[in-house]
C-alpha atoms as a PDB file:
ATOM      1  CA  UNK A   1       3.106  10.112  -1.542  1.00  0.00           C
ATOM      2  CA  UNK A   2       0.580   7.573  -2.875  1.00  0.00           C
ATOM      3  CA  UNK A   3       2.348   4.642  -5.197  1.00  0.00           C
ATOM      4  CA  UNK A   4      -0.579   2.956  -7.275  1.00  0.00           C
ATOM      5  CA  UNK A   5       0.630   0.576  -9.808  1.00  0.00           C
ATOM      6  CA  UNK A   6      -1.168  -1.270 -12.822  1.00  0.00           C
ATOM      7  CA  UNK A   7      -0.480  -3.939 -14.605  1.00  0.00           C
ATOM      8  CA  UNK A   8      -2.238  -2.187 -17.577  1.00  0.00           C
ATOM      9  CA  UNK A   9      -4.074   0.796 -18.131  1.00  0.00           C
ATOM     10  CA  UNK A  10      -5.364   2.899 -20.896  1.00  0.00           C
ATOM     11  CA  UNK A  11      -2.766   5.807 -20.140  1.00  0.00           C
ATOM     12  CA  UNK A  12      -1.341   6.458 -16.854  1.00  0.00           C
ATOM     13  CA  UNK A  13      -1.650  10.283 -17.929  1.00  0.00           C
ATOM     14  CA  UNK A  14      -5.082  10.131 -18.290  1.00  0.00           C
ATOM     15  CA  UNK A  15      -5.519   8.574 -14.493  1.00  0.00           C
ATOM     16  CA  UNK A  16      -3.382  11.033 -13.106  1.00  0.00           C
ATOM     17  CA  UNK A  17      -5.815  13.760 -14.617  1.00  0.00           C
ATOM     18  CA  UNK A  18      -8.386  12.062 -13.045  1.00  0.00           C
ATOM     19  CA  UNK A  19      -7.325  12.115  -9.513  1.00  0.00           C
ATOM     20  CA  UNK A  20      -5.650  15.513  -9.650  1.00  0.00           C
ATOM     21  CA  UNK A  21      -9.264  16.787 -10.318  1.00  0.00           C
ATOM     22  CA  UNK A  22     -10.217  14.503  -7.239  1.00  0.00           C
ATOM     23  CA  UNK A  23      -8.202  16.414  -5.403  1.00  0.00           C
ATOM     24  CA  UNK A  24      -5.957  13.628  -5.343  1.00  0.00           C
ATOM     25  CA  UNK A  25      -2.236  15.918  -5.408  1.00  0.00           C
ATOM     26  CA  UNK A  26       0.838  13.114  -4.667  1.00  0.00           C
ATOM     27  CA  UNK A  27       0.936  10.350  -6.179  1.00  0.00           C
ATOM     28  CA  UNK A  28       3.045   8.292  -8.018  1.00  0.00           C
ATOM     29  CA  UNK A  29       1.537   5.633 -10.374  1.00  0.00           C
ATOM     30  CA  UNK A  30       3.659   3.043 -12.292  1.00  0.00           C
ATOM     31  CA  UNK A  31       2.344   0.505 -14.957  1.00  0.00           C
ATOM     32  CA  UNK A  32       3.751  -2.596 -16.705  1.00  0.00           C
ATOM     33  CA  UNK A  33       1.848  -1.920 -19.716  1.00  0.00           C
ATOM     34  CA  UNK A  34      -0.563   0.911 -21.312  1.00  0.00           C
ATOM     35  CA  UNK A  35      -2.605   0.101 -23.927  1.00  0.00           C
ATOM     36  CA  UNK A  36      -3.258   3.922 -25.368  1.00  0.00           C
ATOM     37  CA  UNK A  37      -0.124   5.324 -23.970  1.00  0.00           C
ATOM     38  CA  UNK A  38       1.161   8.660 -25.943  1.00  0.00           C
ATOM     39  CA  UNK A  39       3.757  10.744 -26.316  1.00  0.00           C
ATOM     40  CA  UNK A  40       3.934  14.911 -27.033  1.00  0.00           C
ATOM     41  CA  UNK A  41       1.169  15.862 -29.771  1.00  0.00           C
ATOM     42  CA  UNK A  42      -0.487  12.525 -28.804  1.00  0.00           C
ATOM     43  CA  UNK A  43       2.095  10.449 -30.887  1.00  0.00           C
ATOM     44  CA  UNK A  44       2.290   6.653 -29.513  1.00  0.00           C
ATOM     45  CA  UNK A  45       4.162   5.110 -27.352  1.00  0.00           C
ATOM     46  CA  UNK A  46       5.531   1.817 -27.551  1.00  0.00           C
ATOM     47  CA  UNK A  47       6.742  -0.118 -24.877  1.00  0.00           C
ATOM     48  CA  UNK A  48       6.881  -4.366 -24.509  1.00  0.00           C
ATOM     49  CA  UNK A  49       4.581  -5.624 -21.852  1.00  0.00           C
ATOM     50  CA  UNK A  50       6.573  -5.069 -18.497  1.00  0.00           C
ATOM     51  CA  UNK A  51       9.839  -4.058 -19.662  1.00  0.00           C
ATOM     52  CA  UNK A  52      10.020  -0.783 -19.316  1.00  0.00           C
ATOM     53  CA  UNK A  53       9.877   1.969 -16.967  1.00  0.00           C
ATOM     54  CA  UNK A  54       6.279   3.670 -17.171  1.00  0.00           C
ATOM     55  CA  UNK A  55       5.906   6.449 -14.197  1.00  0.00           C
ATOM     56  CA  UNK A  56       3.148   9.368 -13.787  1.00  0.00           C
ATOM     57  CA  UNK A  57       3.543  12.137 -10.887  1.00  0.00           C
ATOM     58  CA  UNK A  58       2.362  15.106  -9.918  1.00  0.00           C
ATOM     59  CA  UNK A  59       4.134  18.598  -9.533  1.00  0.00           C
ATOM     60  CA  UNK A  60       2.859  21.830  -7.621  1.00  0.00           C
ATOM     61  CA  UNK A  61       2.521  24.265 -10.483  1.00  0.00           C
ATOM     62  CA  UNK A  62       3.266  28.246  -9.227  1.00  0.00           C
ATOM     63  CA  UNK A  63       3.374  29.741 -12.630  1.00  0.00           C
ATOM     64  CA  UNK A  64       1.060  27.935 -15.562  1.00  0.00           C
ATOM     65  CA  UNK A  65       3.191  30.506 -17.740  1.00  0.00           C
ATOM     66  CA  UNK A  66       5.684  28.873 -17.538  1.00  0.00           C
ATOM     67  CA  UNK A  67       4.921  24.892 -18.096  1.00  0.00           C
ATOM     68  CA  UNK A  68       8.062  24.793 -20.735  1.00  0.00           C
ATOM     69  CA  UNK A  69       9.977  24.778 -17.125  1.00  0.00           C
ATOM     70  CA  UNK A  70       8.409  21.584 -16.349  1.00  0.00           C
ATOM     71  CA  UNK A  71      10.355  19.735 -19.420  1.00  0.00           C
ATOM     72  CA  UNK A  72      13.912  20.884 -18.544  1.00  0.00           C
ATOM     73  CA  UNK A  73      13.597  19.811 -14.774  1.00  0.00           C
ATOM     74  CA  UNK A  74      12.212  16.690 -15.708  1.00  0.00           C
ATOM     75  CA  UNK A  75      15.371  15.857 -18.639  1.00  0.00           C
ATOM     76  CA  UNK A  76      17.671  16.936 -15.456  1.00  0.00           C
ATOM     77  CA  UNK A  77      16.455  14.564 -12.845  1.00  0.00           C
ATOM     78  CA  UNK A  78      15.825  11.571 -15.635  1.00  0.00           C
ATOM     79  CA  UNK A  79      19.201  12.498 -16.890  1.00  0.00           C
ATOM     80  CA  UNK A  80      21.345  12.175 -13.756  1.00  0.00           C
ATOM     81  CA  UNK A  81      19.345   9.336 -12.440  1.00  0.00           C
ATOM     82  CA  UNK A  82      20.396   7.172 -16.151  1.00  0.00           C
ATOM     83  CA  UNK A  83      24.214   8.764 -15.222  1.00  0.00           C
ATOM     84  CA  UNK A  84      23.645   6.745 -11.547  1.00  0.00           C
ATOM     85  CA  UNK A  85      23.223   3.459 -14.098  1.00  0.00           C
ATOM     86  CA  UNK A  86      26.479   4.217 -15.945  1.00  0.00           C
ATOM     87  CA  UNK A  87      24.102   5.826 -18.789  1.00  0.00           C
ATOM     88  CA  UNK A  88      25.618   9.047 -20.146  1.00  0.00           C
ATOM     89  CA  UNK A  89      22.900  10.472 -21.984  1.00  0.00           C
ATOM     90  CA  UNK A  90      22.051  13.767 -24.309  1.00  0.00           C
ATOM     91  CA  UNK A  91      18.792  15.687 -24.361  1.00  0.00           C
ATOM     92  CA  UNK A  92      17.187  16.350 -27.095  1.00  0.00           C
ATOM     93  CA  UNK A  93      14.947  19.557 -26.909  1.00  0.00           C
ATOM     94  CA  UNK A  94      12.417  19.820 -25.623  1.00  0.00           C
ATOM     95  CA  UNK A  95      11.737  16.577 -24.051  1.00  0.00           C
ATOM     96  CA  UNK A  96      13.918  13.548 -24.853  1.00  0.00           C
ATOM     97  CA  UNK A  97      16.720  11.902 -23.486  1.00  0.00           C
ATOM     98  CA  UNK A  98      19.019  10.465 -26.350  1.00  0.00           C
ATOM     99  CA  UNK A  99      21.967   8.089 -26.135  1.00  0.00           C
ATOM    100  CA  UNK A 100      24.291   7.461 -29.461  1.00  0.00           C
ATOM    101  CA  UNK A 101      21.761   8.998 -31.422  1.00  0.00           C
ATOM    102  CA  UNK A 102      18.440   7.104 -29.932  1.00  0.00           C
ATOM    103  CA  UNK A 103      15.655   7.599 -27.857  1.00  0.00           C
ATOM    104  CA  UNK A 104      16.282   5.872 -24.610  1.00  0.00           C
ATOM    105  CA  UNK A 105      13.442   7.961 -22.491  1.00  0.00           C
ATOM    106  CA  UNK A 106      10.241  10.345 -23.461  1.00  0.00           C
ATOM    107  CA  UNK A 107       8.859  12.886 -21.386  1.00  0.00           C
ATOM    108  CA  UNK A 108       5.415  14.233 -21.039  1.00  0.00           C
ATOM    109  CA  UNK A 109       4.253  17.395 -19.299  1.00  0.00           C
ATOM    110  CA  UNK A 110       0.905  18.279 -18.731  1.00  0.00           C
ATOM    111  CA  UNK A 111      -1.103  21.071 -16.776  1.00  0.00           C
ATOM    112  CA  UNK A 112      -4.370  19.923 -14.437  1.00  0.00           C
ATOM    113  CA  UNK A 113      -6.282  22.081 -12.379  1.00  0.00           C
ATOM    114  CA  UNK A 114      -8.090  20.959  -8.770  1.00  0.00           C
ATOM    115  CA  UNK A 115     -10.120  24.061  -7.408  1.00  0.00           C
ATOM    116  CA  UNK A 116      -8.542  26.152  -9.928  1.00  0.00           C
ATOM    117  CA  UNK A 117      -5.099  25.609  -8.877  1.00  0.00           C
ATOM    118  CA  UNK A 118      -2.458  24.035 -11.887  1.00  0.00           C
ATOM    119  CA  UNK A 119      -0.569  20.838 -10.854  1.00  0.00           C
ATOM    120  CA  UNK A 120       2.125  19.563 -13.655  1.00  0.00           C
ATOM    121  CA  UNK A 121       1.533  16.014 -14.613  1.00  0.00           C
ATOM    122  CA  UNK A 122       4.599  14.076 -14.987  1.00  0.00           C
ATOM    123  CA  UNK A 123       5.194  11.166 -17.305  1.00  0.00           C
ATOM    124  CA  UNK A 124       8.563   9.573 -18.047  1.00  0.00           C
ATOM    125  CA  UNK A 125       9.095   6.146 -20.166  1.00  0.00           C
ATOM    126  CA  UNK A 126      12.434   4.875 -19.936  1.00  0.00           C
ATOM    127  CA  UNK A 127      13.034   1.602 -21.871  1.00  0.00           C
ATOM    128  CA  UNK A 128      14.732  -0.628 -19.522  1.00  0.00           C
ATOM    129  CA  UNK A 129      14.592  -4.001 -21.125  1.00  0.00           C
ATOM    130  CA  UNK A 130      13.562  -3.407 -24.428  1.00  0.00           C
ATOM    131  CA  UNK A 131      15.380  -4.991 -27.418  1.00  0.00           C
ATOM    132  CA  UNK A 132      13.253  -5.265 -30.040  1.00  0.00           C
ATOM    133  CA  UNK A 133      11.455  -2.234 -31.702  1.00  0.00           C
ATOM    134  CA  UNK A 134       9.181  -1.718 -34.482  1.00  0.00           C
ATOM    135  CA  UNK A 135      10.790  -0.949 -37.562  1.00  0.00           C
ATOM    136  CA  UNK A 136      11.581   2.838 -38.181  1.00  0.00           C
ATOM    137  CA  UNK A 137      11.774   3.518 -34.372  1.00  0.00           C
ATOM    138  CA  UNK A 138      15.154   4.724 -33.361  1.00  0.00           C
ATOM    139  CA  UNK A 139      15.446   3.714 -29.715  1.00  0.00           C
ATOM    140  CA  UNK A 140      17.745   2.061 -27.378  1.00  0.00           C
ATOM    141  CA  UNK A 141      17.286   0.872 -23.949  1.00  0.00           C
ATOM    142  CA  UNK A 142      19.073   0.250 -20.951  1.00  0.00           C
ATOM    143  CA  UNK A 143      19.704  -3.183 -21.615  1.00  0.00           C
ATOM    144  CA  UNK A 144      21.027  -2.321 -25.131  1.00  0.00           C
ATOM    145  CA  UNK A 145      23.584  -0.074 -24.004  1.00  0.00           C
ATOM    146  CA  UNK A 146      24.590  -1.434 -20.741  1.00  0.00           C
ATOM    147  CA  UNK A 147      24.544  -5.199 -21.123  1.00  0.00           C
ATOM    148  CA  UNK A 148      23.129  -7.889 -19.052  1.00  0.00           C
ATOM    149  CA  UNK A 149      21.570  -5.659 -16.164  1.00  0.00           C
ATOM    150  CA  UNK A 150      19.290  -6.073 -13.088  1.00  0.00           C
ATOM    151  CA  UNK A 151      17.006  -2.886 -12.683  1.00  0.00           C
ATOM    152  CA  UNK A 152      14.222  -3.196 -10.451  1.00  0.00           C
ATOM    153  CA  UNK A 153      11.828  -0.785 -11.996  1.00  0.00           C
ATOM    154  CA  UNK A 154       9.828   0.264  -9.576  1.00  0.00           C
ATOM    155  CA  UNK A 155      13.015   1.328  -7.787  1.00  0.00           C
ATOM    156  CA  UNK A 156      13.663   2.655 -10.791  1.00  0.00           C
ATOM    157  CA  UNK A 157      10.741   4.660 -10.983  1.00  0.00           C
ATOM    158  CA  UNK A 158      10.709   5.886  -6.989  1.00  0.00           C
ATOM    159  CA  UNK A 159      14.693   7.296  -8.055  1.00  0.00           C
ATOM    160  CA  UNK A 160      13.172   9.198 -10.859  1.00  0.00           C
ATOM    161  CA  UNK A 161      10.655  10.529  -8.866  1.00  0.00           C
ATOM    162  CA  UNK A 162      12.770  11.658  -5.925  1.00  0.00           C
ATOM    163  CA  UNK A 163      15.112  13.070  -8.475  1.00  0.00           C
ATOM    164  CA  UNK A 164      12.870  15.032 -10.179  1.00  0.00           C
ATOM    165  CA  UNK A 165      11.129  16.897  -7.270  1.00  0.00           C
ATOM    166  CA  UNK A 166      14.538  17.374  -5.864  1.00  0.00           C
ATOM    167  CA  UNK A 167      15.659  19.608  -9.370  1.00  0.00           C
ATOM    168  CA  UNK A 168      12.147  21.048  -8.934  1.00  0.00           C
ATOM    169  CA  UNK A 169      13.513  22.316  -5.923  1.00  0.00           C
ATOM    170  CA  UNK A 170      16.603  23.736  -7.054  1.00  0.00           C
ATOM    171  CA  UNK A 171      17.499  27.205  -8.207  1.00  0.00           C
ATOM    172  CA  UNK A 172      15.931  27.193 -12.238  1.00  0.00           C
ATOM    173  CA  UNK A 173      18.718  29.259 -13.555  1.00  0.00           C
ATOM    174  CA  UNK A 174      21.593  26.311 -12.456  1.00  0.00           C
ATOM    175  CA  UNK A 175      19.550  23.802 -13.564  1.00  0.00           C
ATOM    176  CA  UNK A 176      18.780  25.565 -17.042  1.00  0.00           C
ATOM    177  CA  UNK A 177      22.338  25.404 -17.139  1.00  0.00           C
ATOM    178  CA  UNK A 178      22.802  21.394 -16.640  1.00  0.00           C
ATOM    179  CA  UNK A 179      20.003  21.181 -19.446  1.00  0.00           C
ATOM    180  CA  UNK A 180      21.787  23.476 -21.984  1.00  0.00           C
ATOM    181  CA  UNK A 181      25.177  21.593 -21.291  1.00  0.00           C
ATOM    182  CA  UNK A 182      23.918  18.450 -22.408  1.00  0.00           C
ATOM    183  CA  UNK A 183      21.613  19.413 -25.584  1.00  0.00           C
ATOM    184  CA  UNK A 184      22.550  17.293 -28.451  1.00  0.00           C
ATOM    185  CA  UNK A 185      24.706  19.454 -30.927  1.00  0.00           C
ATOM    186  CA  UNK A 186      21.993  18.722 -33.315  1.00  0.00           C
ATOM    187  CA  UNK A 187      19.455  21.195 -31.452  1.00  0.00           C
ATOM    188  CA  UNK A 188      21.887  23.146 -29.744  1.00  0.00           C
ATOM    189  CA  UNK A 189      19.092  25.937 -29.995  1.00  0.00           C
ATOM    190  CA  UNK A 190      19.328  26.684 -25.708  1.00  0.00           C
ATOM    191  CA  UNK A 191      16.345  27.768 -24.376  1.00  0.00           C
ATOM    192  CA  UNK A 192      17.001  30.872 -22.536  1.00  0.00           C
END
């Protein structure tokens, strides 16, 4: 696997895109800061310069049908690898990870095609160090809920990545079952 890392770019979404029509099919790419990065629907999202986990990979993509897979195996691998740091958190369908109530990670699936075969583009934003945030935003971070801490994030990043292609790997209908254990009660609509 190819590691590329940034200290800013426009949207490490929008890279990935551009070397998955390259032919460019495992990577991993990391930034300390994105200057147009974007959640589902294109909504925004905020991170503080270097503080926070900001990871893009790739995924093999059998099925293009069924992308909505992509989202619960990614919530599964971010979710145990927060539960390594002592972080118990909730998801919150379809893409979220929550912890008392706030956003602590965002996840962002999207299909690419390279010789007209789909690959699932990964990205995950965990905030790590974050404190601060803008008015209206209800988020936490890993600092907020643990404490004084020492994450490296790149490590970090390289866990969630391992994690997450390892669930990939799994049987679908077990981990559908992880995912639908820890909904938040407030969208305890499972997806079946």
């Amino acid at each position: 696997m190819k590691k590329i890392h940034f200290e800013e770019i426009t949207s490490t979404q929008d890279y990935a895109k551009e070397l998955i029509k390259q032919g460019d099919l495992d990577f991993m790419i990391t930034a300390s800061y994105q200057t147009k990065g974007r959640g589902k629907l294109h909504s925004k999202w905020y991170s503080d310069k270097g503080k926070n986990m900001l990871l893009t990979f790739s995924l093999p993509c059998p099925d293009i049908e069924k992308l909505y897979t992509y989202a619960i195996i990614s919530c599964v691998g971010v979710r145990r690898v927060l539960n390594s740091y002592g972080i118990k958190g909730d998801i919150k369908a379809p893409n979220d990870i929550y912890v008392h109530g706030k956003k602590i990670c965002g996840i962002l699936c999207e299909a690419e095609f390279f010789d007209t075969k789909p690959y699932i583009i990964v990205g995950i934003g965990i905030n790590v160090y974050s404190t601060d945030f803008p008015e209206g935003l209800n988020a936490t971070s890993m600092t907020t809920e643990l404490g004084p801490i020492n994450v490296d994030i790149e490590k970090l990043a390289e866990n969630v990545t391992c994690e997450v292609r390892k669930v990939y790997d799994e049987n679908f209908e077990t981990v559908q079952k992880e995912y639908n254990l820890f909904l938040k009660e407030i969208n305890k609509e499972k997806i079946e």
